[in-house]
Protein backbone atom coordinates (compact mmCIF):
# COMPACT_ATOMS: atom_id res chain seq x y z
CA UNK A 1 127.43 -191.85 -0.36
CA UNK A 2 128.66 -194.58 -2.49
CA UNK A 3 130.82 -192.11 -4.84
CA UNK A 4 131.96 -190.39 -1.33
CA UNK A 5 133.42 -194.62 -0.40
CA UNK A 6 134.98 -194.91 -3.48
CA UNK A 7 136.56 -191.22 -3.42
CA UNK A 8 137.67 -192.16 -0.05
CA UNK A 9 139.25 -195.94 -0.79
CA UNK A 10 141.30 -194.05 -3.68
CA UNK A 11 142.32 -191.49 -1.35
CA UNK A 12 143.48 -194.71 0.89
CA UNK A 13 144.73 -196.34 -1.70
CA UNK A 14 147.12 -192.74 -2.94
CA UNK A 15 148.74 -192.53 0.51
CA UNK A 16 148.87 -196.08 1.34
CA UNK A 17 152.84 -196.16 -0.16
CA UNK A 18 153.11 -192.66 2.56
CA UNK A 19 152.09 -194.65 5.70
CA UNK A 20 153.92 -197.67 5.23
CA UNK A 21 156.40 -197.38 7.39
CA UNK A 22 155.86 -194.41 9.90
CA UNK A 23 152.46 -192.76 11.36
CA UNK A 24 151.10 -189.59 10.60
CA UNK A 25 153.56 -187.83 12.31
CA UNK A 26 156.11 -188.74 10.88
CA UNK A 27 154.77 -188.02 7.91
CA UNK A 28 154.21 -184.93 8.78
CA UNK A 29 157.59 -184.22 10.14
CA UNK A 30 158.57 -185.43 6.72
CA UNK A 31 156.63 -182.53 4.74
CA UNK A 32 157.81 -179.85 6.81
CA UNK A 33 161.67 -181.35 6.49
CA UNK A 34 160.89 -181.40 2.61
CA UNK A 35 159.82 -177.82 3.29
CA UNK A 36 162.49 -176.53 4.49
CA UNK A 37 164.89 -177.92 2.15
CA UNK A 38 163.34 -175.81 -0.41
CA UNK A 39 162.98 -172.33 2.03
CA UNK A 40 164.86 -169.84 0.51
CA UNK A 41 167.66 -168.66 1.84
CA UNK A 42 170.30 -165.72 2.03
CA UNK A 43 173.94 -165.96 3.05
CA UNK A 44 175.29 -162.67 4.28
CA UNK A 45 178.76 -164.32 5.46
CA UNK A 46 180.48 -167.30 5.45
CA UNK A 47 183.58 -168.27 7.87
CA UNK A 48 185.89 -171.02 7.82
CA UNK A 49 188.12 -172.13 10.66
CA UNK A 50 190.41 -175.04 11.32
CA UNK A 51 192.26 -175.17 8.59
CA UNK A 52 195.73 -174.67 10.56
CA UNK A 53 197.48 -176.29 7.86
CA UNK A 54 195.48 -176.13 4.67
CA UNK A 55 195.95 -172.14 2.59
CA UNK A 56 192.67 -170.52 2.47
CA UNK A 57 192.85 -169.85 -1.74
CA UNK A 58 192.72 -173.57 -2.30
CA UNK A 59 188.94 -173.52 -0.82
CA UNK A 60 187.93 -169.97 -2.37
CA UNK A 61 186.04 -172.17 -5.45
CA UNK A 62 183.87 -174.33 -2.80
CA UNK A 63 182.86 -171.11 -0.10
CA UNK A 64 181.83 -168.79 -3.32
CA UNK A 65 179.41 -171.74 -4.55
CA UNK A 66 178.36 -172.07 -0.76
CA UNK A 67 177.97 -168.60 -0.53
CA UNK A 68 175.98 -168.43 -3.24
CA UNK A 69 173.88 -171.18 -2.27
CA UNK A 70 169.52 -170.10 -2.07
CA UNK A 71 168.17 -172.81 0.27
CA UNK A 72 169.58 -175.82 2.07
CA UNK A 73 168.92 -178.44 -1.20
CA UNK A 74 171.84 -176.33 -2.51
CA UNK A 75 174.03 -176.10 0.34
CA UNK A 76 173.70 -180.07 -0.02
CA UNK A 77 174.78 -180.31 -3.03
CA UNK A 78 177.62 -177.94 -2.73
CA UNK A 79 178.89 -179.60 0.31
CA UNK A 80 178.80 -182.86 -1.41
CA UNK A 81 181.41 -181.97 -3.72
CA UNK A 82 183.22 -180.28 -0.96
CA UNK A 83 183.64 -183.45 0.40
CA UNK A 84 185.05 -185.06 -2.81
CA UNK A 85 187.48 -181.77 -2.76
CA UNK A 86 188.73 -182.60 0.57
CA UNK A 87 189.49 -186.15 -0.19
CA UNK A 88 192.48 -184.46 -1.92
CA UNK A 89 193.85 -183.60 1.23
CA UNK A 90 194.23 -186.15 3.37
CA UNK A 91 195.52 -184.26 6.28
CA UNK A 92 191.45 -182.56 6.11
CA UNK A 93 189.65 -185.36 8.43
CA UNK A 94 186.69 -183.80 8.51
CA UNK A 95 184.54 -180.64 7.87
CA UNK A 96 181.04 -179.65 9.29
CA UNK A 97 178.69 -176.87 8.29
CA UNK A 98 176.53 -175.23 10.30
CA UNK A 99 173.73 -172.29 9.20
CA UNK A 100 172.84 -169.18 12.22
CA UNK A 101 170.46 -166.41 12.03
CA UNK A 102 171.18 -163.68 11.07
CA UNK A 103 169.81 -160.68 13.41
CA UNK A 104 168.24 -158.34 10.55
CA UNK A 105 165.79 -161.69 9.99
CA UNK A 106 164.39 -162.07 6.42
CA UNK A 107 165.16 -160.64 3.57
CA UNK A 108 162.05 -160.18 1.09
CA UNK A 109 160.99 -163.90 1.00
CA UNK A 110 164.47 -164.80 1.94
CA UNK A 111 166.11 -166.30 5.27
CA UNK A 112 169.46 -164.40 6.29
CA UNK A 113 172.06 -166.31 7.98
CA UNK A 114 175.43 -166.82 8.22
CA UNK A 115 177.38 -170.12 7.08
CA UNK A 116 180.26 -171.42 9.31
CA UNK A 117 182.46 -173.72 8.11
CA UNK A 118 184.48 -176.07 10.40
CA UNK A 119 187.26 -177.83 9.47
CA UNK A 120 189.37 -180.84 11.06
CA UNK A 121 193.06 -180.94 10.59
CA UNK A 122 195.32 -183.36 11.36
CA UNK A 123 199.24 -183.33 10.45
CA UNK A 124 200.97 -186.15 10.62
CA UNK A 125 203.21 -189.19 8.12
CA UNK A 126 201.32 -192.25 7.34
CA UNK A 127 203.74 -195.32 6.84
CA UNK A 128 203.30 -198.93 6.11
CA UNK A 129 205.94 -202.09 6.70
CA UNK A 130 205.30 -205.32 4.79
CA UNK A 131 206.42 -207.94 3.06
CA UNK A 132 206.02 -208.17 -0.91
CA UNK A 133 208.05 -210.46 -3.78
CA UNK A 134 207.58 -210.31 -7.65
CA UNK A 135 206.05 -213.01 -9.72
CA UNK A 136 209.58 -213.38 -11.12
CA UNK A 137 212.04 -213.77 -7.59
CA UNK A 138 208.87 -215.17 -5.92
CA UNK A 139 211.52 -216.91 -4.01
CA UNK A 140 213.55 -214.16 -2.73
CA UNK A 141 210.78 -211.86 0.04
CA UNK A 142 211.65 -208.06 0.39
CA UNK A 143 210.67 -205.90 3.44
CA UNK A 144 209.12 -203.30 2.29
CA UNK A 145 208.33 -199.94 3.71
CA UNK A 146 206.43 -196.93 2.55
CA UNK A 147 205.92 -193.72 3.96
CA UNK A 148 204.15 -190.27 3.02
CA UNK A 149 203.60 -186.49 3.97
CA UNK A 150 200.39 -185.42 2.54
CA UNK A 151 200.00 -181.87 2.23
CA UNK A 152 203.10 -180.73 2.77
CA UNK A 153 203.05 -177.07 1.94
CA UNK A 154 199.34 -176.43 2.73
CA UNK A 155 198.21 -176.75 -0.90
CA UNK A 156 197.99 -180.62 -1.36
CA UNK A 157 201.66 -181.37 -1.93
CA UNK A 158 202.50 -184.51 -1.31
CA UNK A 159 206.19 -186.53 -0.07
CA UNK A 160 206.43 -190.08 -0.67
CA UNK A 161 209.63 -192.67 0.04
CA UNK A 162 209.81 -195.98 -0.35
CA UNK A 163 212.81 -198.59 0.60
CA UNK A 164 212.87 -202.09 0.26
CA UNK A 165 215.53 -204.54 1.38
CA UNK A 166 215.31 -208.16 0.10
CA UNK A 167 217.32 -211.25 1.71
CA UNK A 168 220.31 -210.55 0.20
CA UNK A 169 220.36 -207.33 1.40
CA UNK A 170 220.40 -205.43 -1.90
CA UNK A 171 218.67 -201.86 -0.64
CA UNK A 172 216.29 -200.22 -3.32
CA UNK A 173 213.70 -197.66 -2.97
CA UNK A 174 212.67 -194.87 -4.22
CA UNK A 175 211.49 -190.70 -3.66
CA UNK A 176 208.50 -188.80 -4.99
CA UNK A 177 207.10 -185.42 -4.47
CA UNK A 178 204.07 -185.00 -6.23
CA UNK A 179 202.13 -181.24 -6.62
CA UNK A 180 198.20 -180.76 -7.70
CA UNK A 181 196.56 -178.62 -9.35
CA UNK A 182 193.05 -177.95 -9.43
CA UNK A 183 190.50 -175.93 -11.95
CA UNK A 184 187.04 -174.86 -10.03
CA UNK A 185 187.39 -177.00 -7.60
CA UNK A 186 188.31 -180.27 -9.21
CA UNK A 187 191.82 -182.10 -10.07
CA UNK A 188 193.02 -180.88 -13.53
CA UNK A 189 196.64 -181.90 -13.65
CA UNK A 190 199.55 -182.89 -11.69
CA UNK A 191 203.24 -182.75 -11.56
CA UNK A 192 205.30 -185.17 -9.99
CA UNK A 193 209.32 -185.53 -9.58
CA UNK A 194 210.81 -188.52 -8.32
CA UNK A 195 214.45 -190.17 -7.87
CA UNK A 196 215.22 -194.19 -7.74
CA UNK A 197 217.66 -196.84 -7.46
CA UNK A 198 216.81 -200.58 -7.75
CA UNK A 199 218.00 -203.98 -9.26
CA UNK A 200 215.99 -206.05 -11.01
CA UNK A 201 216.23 -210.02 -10.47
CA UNK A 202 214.48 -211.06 -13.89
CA UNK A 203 214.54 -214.83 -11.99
CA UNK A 204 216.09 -217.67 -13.31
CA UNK A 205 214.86 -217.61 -17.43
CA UNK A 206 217.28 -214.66 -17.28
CA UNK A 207 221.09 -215.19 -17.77
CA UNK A 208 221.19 -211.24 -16.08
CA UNK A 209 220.62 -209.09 -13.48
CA UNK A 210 220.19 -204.60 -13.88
CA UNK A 211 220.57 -202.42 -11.60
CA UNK A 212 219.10 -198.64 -12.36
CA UNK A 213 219.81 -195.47 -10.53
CA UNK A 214 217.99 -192.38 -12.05
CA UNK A 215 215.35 -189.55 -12.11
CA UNK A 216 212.18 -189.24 -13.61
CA UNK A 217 209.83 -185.66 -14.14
CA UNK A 218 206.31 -186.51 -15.02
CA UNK A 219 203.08 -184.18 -15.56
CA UNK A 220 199.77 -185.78 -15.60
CA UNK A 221 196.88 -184.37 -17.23
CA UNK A 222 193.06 -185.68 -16.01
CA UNK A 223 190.88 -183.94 -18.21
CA UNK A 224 192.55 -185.54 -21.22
CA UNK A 225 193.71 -188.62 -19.30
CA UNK A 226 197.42 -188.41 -20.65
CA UNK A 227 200.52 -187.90 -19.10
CA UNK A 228 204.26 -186.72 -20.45
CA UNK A 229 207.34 -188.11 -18.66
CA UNK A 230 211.20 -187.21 -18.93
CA UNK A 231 213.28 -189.73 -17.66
CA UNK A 232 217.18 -190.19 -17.24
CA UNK A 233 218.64 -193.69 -16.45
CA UNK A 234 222.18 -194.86 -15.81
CA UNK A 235 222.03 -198.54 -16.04
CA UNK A 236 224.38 -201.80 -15.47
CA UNK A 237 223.96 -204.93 -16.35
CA UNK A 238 225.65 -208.09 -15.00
CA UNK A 239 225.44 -211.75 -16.87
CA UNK A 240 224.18 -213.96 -13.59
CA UNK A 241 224.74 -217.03 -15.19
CA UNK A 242 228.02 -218.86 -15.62
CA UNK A 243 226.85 -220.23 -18.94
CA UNK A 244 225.10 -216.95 -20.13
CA UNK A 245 224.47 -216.25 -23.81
CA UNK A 246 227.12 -214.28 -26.51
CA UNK A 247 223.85 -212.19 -27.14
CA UNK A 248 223.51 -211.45 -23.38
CA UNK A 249 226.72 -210.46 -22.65
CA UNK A 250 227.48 -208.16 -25.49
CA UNK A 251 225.15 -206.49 -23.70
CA UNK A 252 226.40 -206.66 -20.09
CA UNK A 253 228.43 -202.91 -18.78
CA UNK A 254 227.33 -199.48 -18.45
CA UNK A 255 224.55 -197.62 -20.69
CA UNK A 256 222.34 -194.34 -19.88
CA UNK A 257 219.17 -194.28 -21.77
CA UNK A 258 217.76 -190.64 -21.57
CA UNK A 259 214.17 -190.95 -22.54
CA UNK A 260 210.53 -189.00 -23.39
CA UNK A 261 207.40 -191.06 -22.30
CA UNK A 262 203.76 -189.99 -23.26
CA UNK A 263 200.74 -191.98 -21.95
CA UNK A 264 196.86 -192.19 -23.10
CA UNK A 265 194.10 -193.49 -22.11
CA UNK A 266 190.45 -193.54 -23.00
CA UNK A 267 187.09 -195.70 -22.00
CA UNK A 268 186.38 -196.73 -18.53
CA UNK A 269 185.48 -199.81 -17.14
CA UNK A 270 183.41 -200.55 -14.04
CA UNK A 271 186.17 -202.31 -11.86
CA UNK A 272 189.79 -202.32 -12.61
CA UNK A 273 190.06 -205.91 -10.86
CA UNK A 274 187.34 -207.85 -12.47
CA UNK A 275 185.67 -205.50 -15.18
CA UNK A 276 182.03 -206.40 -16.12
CA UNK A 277 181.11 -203.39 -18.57
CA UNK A 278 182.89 -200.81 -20.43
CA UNK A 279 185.88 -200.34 -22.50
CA UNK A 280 189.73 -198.67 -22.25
CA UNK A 281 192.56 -198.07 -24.03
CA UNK A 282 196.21 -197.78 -23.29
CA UNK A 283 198.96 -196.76 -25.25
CA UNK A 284 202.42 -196.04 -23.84
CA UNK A 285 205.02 -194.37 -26.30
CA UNK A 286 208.27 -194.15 -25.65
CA UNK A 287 211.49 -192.18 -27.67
CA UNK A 288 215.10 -193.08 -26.17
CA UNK A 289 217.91 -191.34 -27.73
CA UNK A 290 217.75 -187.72 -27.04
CA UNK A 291 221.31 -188.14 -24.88
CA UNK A 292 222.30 -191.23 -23.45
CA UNK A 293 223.80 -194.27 -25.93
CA UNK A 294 220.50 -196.29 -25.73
CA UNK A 295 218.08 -195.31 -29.49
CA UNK A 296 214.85 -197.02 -29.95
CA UNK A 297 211.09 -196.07 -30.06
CA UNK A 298 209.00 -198.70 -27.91
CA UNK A 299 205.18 -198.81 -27.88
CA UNK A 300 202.73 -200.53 -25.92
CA UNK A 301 198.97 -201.01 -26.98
CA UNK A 302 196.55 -202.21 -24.68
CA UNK A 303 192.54 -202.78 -25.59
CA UNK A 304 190.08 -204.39 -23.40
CA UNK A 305 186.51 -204.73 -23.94
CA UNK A 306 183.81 -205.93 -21.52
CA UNK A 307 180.17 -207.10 -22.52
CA UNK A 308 177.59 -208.04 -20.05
CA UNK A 309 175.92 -211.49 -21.24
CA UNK A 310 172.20 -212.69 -19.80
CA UNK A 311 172.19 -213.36 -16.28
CA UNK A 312 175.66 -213.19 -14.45
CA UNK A 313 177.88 -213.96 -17.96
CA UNK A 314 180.13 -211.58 -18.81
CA UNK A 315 182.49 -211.36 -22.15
CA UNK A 316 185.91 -210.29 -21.92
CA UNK A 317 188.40 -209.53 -24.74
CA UNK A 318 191.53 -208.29 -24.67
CA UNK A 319 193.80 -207.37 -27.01
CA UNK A 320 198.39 -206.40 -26.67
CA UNK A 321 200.48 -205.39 -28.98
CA UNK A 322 204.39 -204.15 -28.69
CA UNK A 323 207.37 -202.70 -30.29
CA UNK A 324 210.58 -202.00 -29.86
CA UNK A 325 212.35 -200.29 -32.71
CA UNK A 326 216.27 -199.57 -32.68
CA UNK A 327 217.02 -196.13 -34.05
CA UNK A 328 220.69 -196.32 -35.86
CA UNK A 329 221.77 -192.92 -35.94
CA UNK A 330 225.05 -191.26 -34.50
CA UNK A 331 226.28 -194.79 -32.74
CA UNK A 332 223.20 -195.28 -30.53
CA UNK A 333 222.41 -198.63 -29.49
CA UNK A 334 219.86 -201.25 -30.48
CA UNK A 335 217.18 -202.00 -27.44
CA UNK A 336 219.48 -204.00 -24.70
CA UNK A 337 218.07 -207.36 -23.74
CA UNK A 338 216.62 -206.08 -20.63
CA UNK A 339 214.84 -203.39 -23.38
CA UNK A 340 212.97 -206.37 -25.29
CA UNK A 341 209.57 -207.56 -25.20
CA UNK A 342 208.82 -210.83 -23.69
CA UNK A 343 205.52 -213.73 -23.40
CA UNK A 344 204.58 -215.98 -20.72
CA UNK A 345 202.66 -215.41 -17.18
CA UNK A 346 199.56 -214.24 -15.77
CA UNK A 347 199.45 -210.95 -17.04
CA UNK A 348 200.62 -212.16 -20.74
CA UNK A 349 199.84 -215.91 -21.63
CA UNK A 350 198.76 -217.81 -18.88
CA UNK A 351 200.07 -221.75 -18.09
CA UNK A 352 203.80 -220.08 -18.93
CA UNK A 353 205.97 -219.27 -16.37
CA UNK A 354 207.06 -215.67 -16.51
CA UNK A 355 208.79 -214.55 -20.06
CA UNK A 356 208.66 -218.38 -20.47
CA UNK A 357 206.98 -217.92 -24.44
CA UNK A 358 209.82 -215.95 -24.80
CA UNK A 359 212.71 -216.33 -27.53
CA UNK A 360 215.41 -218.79 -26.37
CA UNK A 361 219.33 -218.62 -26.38
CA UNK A 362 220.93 -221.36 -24.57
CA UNK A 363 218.20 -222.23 -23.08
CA UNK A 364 217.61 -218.26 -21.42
CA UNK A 365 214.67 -215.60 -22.43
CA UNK A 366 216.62 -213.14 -24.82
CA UNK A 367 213.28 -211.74 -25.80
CA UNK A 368 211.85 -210.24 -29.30
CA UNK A 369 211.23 -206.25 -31.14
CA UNK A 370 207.56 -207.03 -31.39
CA UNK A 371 204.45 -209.09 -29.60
CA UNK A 372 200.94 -209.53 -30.24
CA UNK A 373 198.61 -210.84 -27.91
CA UNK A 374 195.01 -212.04 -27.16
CA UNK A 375 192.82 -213.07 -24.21
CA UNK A 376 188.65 -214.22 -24.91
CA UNK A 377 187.24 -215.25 -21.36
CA UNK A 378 183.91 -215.82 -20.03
CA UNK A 379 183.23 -215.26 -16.39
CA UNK A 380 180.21 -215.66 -14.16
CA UNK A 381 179.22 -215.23 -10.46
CA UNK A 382 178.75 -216.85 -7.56
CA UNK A 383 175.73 -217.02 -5.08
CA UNK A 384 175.91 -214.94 -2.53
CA UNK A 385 177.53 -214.35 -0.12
CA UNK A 386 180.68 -214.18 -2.90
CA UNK A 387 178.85 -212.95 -5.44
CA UNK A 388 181.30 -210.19 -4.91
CA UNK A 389 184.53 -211.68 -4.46
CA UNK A 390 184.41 -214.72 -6.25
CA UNK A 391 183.77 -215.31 -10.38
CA UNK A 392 184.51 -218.54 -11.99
CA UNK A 393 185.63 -218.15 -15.77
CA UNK A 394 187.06 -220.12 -18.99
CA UNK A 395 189.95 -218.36 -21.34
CA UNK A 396 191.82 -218.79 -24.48
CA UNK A 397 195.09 -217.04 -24.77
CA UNK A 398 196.93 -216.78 -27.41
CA UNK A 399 200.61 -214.73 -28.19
CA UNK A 400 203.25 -214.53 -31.12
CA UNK A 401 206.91 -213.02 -31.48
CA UNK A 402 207.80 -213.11 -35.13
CA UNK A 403 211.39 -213.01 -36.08
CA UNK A 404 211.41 -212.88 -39.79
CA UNK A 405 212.80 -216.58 -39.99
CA UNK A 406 209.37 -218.30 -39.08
CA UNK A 407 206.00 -218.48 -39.66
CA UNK A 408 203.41 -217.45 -37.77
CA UNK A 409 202.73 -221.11 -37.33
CA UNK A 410 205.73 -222.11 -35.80
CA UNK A 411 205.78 -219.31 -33.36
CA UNK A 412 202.25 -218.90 -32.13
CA UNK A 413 201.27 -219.79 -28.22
CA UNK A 414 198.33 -220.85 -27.14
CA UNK A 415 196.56 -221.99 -24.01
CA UNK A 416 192.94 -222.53 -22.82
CA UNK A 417 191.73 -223.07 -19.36
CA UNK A 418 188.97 -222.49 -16.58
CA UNK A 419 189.69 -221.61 -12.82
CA UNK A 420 188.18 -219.39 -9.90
CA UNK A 421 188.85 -215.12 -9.44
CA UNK A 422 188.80 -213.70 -6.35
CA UNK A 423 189.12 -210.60 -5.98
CA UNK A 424 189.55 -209.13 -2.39
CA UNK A 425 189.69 -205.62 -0.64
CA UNK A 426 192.97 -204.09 -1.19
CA UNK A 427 193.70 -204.14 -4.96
CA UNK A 428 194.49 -207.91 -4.76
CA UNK A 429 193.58 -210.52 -7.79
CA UNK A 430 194.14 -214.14 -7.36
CA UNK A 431 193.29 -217.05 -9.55
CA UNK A 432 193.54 -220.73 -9.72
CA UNK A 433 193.20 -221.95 -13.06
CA UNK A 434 193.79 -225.34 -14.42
CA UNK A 435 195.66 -224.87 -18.10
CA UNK A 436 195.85 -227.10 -21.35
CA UNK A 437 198.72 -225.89 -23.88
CA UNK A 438 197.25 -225.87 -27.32
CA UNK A 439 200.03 -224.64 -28.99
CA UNK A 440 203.85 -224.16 -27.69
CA UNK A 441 207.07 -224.86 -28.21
CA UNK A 442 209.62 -227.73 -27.16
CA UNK A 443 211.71 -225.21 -25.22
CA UNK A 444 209.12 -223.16 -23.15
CA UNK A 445 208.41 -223.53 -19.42
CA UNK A 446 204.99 -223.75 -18.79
């Protein structure tokens, strides 16, 4: 009897963590739902309807796997990536599956049935009004508007325009049709073509202003995460200033740059706002000079590493280099002042204004051929409730343009700081940081 108890308290004690929250039936309910997950089954058929607008070949990869699907775990799994599938179509709102018997019953040890498929279309453009500025003519608000076509030819096509019209009434926008393609089911590549006119207000370190009108052909590959782009640019610029550089307006007039882009990435990071773990890598190359009077080869490096530290520390590095080399063949031009590369502001060195580390003439940002910078920051959380939205951290940046005249002494920037992140829904970073300049430069704007 005693070895009878003690068989019995184990028992107890085994499906104690089973009745915690529900009684024996539910338990039971539980076991036969687990059971039937796992029942075999046999799909003799399986039909699709609603997809008014979406062609039946782009879901052939998705109703074979369902098809061949052997019990309801599988048709679980297979509709979960459905679902990521249809995310490529926006105009797909919804999709619903739903097994029947079949009338010739089982099939050896097997359940016949038949799979329907249900799908919820909706056509219709998606726009957006707002109002939006630049870092750099902060002090000059654009309306914007944006508005798309998703699926525009039934095979996830995509029409995009945007227009925006600033307070002095200088109309810019842009068009974009963008195609997918897809390998067993999931994004492989995509091609895009797009047209745009704009001007560019480079704010008042600038003795200039450009305006571009062009076109731009770009295919994007995901499984190797790079991208080709062929791009053809007529450009003018204007000197803005009354008291605007030599160097700025030798440049000033007409110039077409026809140009080759190629794009690469590798790592990933856990947030693209505030990262926590991970690493990536970003270079842009580009070659200008196939056509057009504008020759140079400009490249732009981009490494970031992230390091989780005990508790809520995290380590962040981050390391940016650029070039811009003029290729002097057959009359083509050096890189244009709008072409060069240029230090100061949030996303460069921060306590600068915007290209305010940059190379002076006169007093305005001409810019340099060649950059290398640094950011080392420490960040932590919050309590909650903003553990998620709000980090405090502590930086040094650092940046230098050499010209061949100085030493890296003379021209190095450097700043070091603490402030508050937040990071909201929507893509949006803000931070408040209070900056000491280690190292500048009488003629920078910080």
């Amino acid at each position: 009897e005693r070895q009878r108890d003690r068989d019995r308290d184990r028992d107890r004690e085994t499906e104690r963590p089973i009745y915690r929250r529900g009684r024996k039936e539910r338990y039971e309910r539980n076991m036969m739902h687990k059971g039937a997950l796992h029942e075999k089954l046999r799909i003799q058929k399986v039909v699709v309807t609603g997809n008014t607008i979406t062609n039946d070949d782009m879901f052939m990869y998705h109703l074979d796997r369902l098809g061949s699907c052997e019990s309801v775990a599988e048709i679980s799994e297979a509709t979960a990536s459905l679902s990521s599938y249809l995310r490529h179509f926006s105009t797909v709102k919804g999709a619903s599956i739903t097994l029947m018997g079949e009338d010739g019953g089982r099939h050896g040890d097997a359940v016949g049935c038949t799979m329907l498929v249900r799908l919820t279309e909706t056509r219709s453009p998606k726009g957006s009004i707002g109002v939006t500025s630049s870092q750099l003519d902060g002090v000059k608000p654009a309306l914007a508007m944006d508005i798309s076509y998703a699926n525009a030819a039934g095979r996830g096509e995509e029409v995009s325009a945007n227009v925006q019209i600033n307070s002095s009434l200088d109309p810019e926008g842009s068009l974009r049709f963008t195609k997918p393609y897809f390998d067993r089911g999931i994004l492989s590549h995509s091609i895009s073509a797009s047209l745009f006119a704009n001007k560019n207000d480079l704010g008042a370190l600038s003795a200039f202003h450009e305006r571009q009108i062009g076109a731009e052909i770009e295919s994007h590959n995901f499984y190797k995460n790079h991208s080709f782009a062929l791009s053809h640019t007529l450009r003018t610029l204007t000197a803005s200033k009354d008291d605007a550089p030599l160097s700025v307006r030798l440049d000033c007039g007409h110039s077409a740059k026809n140009a080759v882009r190629h794009t690469f990435c590798f790592g990933q990071v856990d947030d693209n706002l505030e990262p926590r773990k991970g690493y990536k890598v970003r270079v842009v190359t580009e070659l200008a000079g196939l056509g057009g009077d504008i020759g140079m080869v400009k490249q732009h490096c981009t490494g970031q590493v992230h390091v989780p530290l005990p508790g809520t520390l995290t380590f962040h590095g981050v390391l940016r280099g650029n070039i811009a080399l003029p290729i002097p063949i057959g009359g083509l031009k050096a890189p244009l002042v709008c072409d060069r590369i240029h230090m100061g502001g949030m996303a460069s060195i921060r306590g600068f204004e915007e290209r305010g580390a940059s190379r002076r003439d006169n007093g305005y940002a001409v810019g340099e051929y060649n950059s290398v910078e640094g950011s080392l920051a420490v960040s932590t959380g919050l309590p909650k409730p903003f553990a998620d939205i709000l980090r405090l951290h502590t930086f040094l940046d650092w940046g230098v343009q050499l010209d061949g005249r100085k030493g890296v002494g003379e021209v190095l920037r450097a700043t070091t700081g603490a402030g508050l992140v937040l990071c909201a829904l929507g893509g949006i970073r803000l931070e408040v940081n209070l900056v000491s300049h280690l190292r500048g430069r009488a003629e920078d704007r910080k």
